[in-house]
Protein backbone atom coordinates (compact mmCIF):
# COMPACT_ATOMS: atom_id res chain seq x y z
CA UNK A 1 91.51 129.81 93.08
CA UNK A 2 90.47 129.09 89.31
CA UNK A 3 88.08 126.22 88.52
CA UNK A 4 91.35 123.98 88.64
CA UNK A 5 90.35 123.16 92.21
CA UNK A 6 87.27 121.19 93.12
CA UNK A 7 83.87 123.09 94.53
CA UNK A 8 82.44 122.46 97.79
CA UNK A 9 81.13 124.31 101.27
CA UNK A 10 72.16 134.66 119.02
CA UNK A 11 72.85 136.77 120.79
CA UNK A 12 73.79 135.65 124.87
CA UNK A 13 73.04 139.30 125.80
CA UNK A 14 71.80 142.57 125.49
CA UNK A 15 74.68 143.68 123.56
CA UNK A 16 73.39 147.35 122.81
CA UNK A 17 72.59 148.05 126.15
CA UNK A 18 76.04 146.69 127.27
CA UNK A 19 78.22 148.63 124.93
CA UNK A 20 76.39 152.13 126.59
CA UNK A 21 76.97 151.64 129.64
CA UNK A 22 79.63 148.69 131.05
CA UNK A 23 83.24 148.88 131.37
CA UNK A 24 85.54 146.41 129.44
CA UNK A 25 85.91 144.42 132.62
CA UNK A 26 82.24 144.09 133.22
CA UNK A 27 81.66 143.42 129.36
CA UNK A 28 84.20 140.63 130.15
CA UNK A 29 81.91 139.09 133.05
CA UNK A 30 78.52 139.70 130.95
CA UNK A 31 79.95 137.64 127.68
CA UNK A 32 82.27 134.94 129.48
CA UNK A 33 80.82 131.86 129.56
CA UNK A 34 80.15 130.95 132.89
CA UNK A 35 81.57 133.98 134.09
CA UNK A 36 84.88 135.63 133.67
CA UNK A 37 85.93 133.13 135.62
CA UNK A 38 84.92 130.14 134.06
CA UNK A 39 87.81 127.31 133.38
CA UNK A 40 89.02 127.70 129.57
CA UNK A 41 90.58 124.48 127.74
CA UNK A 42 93.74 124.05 127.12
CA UNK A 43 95.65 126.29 124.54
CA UNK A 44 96.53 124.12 121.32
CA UNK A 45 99.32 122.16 121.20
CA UNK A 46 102.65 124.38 119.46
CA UNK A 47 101.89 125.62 116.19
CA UNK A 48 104.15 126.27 113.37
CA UNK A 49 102.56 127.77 110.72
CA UNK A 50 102.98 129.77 107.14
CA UNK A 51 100.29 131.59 105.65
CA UNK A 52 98.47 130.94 102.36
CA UNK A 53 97.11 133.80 100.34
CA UNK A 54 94.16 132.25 97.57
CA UNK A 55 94.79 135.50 95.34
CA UNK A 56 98.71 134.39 95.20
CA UNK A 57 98.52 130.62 95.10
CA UNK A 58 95.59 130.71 93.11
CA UNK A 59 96.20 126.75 91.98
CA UNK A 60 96.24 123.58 93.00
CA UNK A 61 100.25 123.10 92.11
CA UNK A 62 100.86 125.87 94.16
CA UNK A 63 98.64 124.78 97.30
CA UNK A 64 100.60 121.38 96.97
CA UNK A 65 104.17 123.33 96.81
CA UNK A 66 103.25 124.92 100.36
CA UNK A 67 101.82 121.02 101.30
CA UNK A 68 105.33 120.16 100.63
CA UNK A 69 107.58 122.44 101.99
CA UNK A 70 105.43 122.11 105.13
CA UNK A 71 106.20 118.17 105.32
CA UNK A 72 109.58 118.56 104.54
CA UNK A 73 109.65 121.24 107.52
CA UNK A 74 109.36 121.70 110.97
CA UNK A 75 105.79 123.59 109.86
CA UNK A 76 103.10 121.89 110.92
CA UNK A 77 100.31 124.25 110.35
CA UNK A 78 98.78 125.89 107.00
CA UNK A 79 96.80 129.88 107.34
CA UNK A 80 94.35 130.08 105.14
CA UNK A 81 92.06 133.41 103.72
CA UNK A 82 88.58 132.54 104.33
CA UNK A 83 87.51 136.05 104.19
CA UNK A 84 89.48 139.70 102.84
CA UNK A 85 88.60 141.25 99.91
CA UNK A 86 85.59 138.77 99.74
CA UNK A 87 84.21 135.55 101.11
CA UNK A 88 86.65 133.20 99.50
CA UNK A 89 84.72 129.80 99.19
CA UNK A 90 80.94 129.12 98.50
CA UNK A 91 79.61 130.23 101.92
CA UNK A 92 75.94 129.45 102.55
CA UNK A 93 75.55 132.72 104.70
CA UNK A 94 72.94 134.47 103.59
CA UNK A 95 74.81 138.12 104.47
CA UNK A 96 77.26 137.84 102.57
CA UNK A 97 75.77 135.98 99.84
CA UNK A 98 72.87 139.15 99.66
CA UNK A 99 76.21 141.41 99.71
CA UNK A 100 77.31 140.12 97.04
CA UNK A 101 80.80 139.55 98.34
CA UNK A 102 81.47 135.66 98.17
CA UNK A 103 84.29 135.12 95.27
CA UNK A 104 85.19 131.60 95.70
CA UNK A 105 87.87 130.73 94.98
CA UNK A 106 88.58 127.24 96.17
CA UNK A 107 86.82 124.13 97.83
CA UNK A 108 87.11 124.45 101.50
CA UNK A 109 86.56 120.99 102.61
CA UNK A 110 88.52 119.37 100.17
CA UNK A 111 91.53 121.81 101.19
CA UNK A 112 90.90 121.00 104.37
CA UNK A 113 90.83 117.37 104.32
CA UNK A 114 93.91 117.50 101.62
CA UNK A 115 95.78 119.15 104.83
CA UNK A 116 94.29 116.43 107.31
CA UNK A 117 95.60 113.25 105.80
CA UNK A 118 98.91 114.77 105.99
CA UNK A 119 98.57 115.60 109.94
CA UNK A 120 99.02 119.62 108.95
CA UNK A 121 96.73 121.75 111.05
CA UNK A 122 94.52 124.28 109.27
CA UNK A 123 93.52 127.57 110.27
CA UNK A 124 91.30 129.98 108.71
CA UNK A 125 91.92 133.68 108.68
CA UNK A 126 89.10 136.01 108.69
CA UNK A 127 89.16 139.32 108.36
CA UNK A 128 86.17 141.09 110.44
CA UNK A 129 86.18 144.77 110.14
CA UNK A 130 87.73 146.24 107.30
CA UNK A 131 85.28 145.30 104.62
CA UNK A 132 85.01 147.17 101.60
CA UNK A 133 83.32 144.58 99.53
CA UNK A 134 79.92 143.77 101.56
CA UNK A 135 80.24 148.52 102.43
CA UNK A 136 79.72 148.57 98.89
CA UNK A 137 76.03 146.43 99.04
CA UNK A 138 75.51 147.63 102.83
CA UNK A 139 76.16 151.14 103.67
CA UNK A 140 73.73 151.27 106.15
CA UNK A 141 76.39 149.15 108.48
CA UNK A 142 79.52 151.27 107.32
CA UNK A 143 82.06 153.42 109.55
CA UNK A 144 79.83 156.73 108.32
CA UNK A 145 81.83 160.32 106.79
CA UNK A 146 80.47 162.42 109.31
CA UNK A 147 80.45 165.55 106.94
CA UNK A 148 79.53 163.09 103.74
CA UNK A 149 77.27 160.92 105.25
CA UNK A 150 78.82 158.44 102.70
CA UNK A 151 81.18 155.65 103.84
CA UNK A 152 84.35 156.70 105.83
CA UNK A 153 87.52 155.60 104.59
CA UNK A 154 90.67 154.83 105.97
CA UNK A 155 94.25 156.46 105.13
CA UNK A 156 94.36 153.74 102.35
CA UNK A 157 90.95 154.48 101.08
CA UNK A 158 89.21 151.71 102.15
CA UNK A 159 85.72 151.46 103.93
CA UNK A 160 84.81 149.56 107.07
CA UNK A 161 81.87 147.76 108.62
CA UNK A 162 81.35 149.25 111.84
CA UNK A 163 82.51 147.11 114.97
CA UNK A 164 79.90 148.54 117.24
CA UNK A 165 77.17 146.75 114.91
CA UNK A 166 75.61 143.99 115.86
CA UNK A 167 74.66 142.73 113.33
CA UNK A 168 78.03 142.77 111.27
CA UNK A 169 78.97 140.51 114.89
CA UNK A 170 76.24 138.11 114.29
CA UNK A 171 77.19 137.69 110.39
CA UNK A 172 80.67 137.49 111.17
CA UNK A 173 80.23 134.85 114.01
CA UNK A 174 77.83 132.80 111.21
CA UNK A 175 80.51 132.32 109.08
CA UNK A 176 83.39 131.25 111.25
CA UNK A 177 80.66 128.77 113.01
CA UNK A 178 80.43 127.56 109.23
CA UNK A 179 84.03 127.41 108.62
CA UNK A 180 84.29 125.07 112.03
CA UNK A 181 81.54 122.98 110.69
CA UNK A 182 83.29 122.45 107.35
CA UNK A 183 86.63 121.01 109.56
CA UNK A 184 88.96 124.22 110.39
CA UNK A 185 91.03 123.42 113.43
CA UNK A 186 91.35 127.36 114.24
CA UNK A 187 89.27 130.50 113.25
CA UNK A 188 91.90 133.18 113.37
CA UNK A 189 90.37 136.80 113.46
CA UNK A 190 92.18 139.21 111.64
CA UNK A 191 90.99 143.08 111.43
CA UNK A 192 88.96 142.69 115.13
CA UNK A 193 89.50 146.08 115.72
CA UNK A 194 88.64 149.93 114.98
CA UNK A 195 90.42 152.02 112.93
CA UNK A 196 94.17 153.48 113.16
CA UNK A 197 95.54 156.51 111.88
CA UNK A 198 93.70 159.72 111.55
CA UNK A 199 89.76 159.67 112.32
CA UNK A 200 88.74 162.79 112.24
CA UNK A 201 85.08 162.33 110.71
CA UNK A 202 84.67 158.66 111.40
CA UNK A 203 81.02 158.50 112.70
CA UNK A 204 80.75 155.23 114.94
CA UNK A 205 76.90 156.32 115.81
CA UNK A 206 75.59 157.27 119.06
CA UNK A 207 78.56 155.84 121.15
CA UNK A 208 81.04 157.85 123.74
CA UNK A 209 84.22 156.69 121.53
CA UNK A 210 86.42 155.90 124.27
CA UNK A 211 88.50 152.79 125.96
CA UNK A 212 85.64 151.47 127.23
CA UNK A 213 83.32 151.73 124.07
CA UNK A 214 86.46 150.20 121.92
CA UNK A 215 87.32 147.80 124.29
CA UNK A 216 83.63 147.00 125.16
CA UNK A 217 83.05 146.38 121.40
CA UNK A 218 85.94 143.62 120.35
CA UNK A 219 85.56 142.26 123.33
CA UNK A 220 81.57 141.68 122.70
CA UNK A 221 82.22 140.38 119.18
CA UNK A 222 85.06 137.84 120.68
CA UNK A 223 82.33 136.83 123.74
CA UNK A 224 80.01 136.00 121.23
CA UNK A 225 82.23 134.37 119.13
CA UNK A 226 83.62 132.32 121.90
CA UNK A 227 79.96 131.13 123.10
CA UNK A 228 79.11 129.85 119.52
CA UNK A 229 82.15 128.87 118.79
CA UNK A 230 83.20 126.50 121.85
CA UNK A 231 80.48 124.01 121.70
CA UNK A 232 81.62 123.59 118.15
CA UNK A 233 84.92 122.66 119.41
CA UNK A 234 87.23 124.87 117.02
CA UNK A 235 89.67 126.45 118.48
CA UNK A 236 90.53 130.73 118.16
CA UNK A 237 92.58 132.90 117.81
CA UNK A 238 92.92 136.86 117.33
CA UNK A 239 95.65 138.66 115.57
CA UNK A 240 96.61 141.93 117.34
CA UNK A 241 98.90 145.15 116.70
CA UNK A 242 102.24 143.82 118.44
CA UNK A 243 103.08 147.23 120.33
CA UNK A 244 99.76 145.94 122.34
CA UNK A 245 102.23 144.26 124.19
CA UNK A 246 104.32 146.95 125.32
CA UNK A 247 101.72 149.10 126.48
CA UNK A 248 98.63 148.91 128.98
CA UNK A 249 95.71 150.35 126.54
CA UNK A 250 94.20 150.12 123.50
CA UNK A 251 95.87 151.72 121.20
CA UNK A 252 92.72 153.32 120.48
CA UNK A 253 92.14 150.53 118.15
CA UNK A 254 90.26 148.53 121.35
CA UNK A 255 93.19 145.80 121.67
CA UNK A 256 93.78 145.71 124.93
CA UNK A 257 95.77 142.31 124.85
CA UNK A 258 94.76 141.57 128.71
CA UNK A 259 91.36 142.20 127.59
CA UNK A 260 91.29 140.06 124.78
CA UNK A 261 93.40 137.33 126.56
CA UNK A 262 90.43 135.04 128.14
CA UNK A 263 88.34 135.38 125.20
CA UNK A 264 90.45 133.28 123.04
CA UNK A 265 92.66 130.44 122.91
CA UNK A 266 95.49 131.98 121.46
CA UNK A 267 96.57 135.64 120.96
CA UNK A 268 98.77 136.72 117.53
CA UNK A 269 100.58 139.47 117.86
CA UNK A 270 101.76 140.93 114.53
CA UNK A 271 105.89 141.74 115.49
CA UNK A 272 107.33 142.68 112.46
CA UNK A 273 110.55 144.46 113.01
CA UNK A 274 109.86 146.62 110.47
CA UNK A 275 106.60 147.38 111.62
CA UNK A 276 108.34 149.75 114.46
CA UNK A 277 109.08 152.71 114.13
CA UNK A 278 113.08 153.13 114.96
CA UNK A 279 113.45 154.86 118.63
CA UNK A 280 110.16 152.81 120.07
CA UNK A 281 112.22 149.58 121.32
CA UNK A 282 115.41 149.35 122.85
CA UNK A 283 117.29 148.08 120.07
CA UNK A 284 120.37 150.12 118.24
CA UNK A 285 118.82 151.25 115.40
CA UNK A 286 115.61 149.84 113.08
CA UNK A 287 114.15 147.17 115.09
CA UNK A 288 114.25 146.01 111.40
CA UNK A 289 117.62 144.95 111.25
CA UNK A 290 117.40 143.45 114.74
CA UNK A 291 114.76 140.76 114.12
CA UNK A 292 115.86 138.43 116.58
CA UNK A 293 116.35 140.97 119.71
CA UNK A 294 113.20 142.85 118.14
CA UNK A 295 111.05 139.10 119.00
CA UNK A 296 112.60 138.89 121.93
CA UNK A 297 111.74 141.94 123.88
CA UNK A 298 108.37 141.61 122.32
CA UNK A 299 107.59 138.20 123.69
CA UNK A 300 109.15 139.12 126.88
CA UNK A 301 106.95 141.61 127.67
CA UNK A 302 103.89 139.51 126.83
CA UNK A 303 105.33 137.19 129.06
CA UNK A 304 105.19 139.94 131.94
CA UNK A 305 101.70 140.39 131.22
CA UNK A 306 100.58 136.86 131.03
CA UNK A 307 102.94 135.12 133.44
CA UNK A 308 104.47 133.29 130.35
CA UNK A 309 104.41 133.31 126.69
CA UNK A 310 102.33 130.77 126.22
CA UNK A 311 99.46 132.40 124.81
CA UNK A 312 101.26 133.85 122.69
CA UNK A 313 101.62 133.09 119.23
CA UNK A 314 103.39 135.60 116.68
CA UNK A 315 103.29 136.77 113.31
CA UNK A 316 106.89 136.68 111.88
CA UNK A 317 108.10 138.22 109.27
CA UNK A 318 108.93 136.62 106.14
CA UNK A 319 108.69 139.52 103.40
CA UNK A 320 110.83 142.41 103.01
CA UNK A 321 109.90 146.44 102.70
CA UNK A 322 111.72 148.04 99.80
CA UNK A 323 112.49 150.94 101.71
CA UNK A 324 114.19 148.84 104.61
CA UNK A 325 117.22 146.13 104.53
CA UNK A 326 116.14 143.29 102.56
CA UNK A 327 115.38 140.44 104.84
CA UNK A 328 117.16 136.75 104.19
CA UNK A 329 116.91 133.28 105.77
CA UNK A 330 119.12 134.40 108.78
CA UNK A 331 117.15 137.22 109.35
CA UNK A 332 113.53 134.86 109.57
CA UNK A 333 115.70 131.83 111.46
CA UNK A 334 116.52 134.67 113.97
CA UNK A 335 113.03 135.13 115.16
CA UNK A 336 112.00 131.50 115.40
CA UNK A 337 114.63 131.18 117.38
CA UNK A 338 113.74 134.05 119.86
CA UNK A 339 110.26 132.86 119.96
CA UNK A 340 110.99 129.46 120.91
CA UNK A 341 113.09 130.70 123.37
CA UNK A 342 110.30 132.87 124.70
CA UNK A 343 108.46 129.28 125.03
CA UNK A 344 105.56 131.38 122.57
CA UNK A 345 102.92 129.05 121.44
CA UNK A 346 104.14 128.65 118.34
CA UNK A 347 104.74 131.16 115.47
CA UNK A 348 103.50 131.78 111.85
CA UNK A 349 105.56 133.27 108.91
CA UNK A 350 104.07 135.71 106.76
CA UNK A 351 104.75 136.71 103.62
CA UNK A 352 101.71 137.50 101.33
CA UNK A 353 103.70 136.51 97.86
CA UNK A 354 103.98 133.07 99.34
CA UNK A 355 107.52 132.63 99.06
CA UNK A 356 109.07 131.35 101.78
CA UNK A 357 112.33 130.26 102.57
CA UNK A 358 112.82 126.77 103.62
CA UNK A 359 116.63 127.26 104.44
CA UNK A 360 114.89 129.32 107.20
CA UNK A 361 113.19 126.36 108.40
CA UNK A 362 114.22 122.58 110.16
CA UNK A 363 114.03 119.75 108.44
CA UNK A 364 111.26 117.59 109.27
C-alpha cells in the first residue's frame, strides 16, 4: 500500500542428515515436539474469512471497505499477504532485507490492531517456495536448470527457492516468528510445496526425488516451524492442493495431507470447482458448475481421512475463470453451505480482485 497508510514493523535437528535418509513418518517423530505423539492444542475456534490482496487494495479506504463488509457479515476473519512477490511490510529479517525483496507496502501492526478493536481475526499469508524476487539476489538457493545451471522455472516462468534448503527454512520460519511477534493470530503457509507440472531439468541437488524426500522436506520446514512457532503462541495453518484429499500421496508436490495434518493447527485445502478437471469427481459435468456438491465430496473425504472435518478449513471460490460459467452469489452461498454442513473449521473466500459479494454472505 502507498504512503497513505502509516509505517511500522535453530534448528531442533540434523535436518540434512534427516532428509537422506528417514521416511516421512520418521521425519514426523524426529521434528514433533515431544514426539509424534505429543498432545497438540486445540484447533481455533470457526473461522470465516476473505482474503486481502495489498497489490489490489492498495489503500486505506479500501482496507476499511473489507473492515466493513466483514462487520456487517458473518466474516469474522481478514487474510492478509505478508509475503508473494516480495516481503510486503518493513521486515527486520536480515534475508530478505540483503535480497532485496521487502516492498512494503503497509504498516503491519497498525493493520493488525485496526482489525483487533473490531474483534476480526487476522491471518497472514506467506508464500514459502515460489520466490522469484529473493532467486533474483540468491541463486545459489534456487530450484537449479539442470542443463543451464541458471534458475529453473516453472510452466509460468517463474523461479523457486528450493524446499530442500535449509536455510530458505530457517529464513522463512524468521519471518513468520516476526509476523507472530508483531500480533498475527495465524501464519498461513501458502506455496509449502515443490513444484507441479512438468520438471524435467529441475535440479533439487543431491537428493533421491521421491515421496519420501518431498514429503520429508515440507514436513521438516512445518516441524520447524511448529517448534518456533508454538511457544510464540500463534496459531498455523497450511494451504494445500485440494485433490490431496482424494488421494493417499503426494501429488508429487510432497502434500501428503495425513502427513501434514499434526504439524499444524489447521489444514486449507484449495477446492475450487473450477480447479478440477471435469471427469475427476463424481459430479455431472464441470465440478465448476456444481460448487456446492463439488465442496461437499471434497470435505467428505477429508472427513474419512481425519475422522471429521474439523481440521479442515477451505479455500472457496469467489472469482470466476473466463473460460468457465461465470460464478454469482448463489454459486459462493452454495459452498458455505456445504462446508458448514461438513462441520469444516471454517472457510475463506478468495478472490484476488477483492470483490466480494456480500449477498453471498449472512448478516451479522
Amino acid at each position: 500500500m502507498p504512503s497513505s497508510l502509516p509505517r511500522a514493523l535453530a534448528s531442533p535437528i540434523s535436518r540434512r542428515a534427516a532428509l537422506r535418509g528417514l521416511s516421512a513418518a520418521a521425519m514426523l517423530a524426529a521434528i514433533a515436539p515431544g514426539g509424534a505423539g505429543a498432545a497438540r492444542k486445540p484447533a481455533p475456534d470457526p473461522v470465516r474469512a476473505i482474503y486481502m490482496n495489498p497489490e489490489i487494495t492498495t489503500d486505506r479506504a479500501g482496507f476499511d471497505r473489507l473492515v466493513a463488509l466483514i462487520e456487517r457479515t458473518e466474516l469474522n476473519a481478514l487474510v492478509l499477504d505478508i509475503k508473494e512477490a516480495a516481503v510486503h511490510y518493513d521486515t527486520g529479517v536480515a534475508f530478505f532485507r540483503d535480497a532485496g525483496a521487502v516492498v512494503p507496502r503497509y504498516d503491519a501492526p497498525e493493520l493488525i490492531s485496526a482489525l483487533h478493536r473490531r474483534g476480526i481475526r487476522a491471518i497472514a499469508r506467506l508464500v514459502c517456495f515460489k520466490d522469484p524476487a529473493t532467486v533474483v539476489a540468491r541463486p545459489d538457493l534456487a530450484i537449479r536448470d539442470q542443463f543451464t545451471g541458471e534458475p529453473w522455472r516453472d510452466g509460468g516462468g517463474e523461479t523457486w527457492l528450493n524446499p530442500f534448503s535449509e536455510e530458505v527454512w530457517d529464513a522463512t520460519v524468521d519471518l513468520a516468528a516476526e509476523a507472530a511477534k508483531i500480533g498475527f493470530d495465524e501464519i498461513q503457509f501458502d506455496y509449502v510445496r515443490l513444484p507441479d507440472g512438468d520438471l524435467s531439468g529441475a535440479d533439487f541437488g543431491p537428493i533421491t526425488y521421491d515421496y519420501d524426500a518431498r514429503t520429508g522436506a515440507i514436513a521438516g520446514f512445518l516441524g520447524l516451524a511448529q517448534q518456533r512457532l508454538v511457544p510464540l503462541g500463534v496459531d498455523q495453518s497450511a494451504d494445500i492442493f485440494g485433490y490431496t484429499l482424494l488421494v493417499d500421496d503426494d501429488l508429487g508436490i510432497g502434500q501428503d495431507a495425513d502427513v501434514l495434518a499434526p504439524l499444524v493447527d489447521v489444514l486449507c485445502p484449495m477446492v475450487y470447482p473450477s480447479h478440477f478437471p471435469e471427469g475427476s469427481i463424481a459430479v455431472p459435468g464441470h465440478p465448476n458448475d456444481f460448487p456446492g456438491e463439488t465442496i461437499r465430496i471434497s470435505m467428505d473425504s477429508g472427513a474419512a481421512k481425519f475422522g471429521d472435518a474439523r481440521q479442515l478449513r477451505p479455500w472457496l471460490q469467489a472469482f470466476s475463470l473466463p473460460w468457465l460459467r461465470e460464478y454469482t452469489a448463489a454459486d459462493v452461498r452454495a459452498q458455505i453451505d456445504a462446508a458448514d454442513v461438513a462441520g469444516t473449521g471454517g472457510w475463506m473466500l478468495w478472490d484476488p480482485t477483492n470483490l466480494y459479494q456480500e449477498e453471498a454472505l449472512a448478516p451479522a
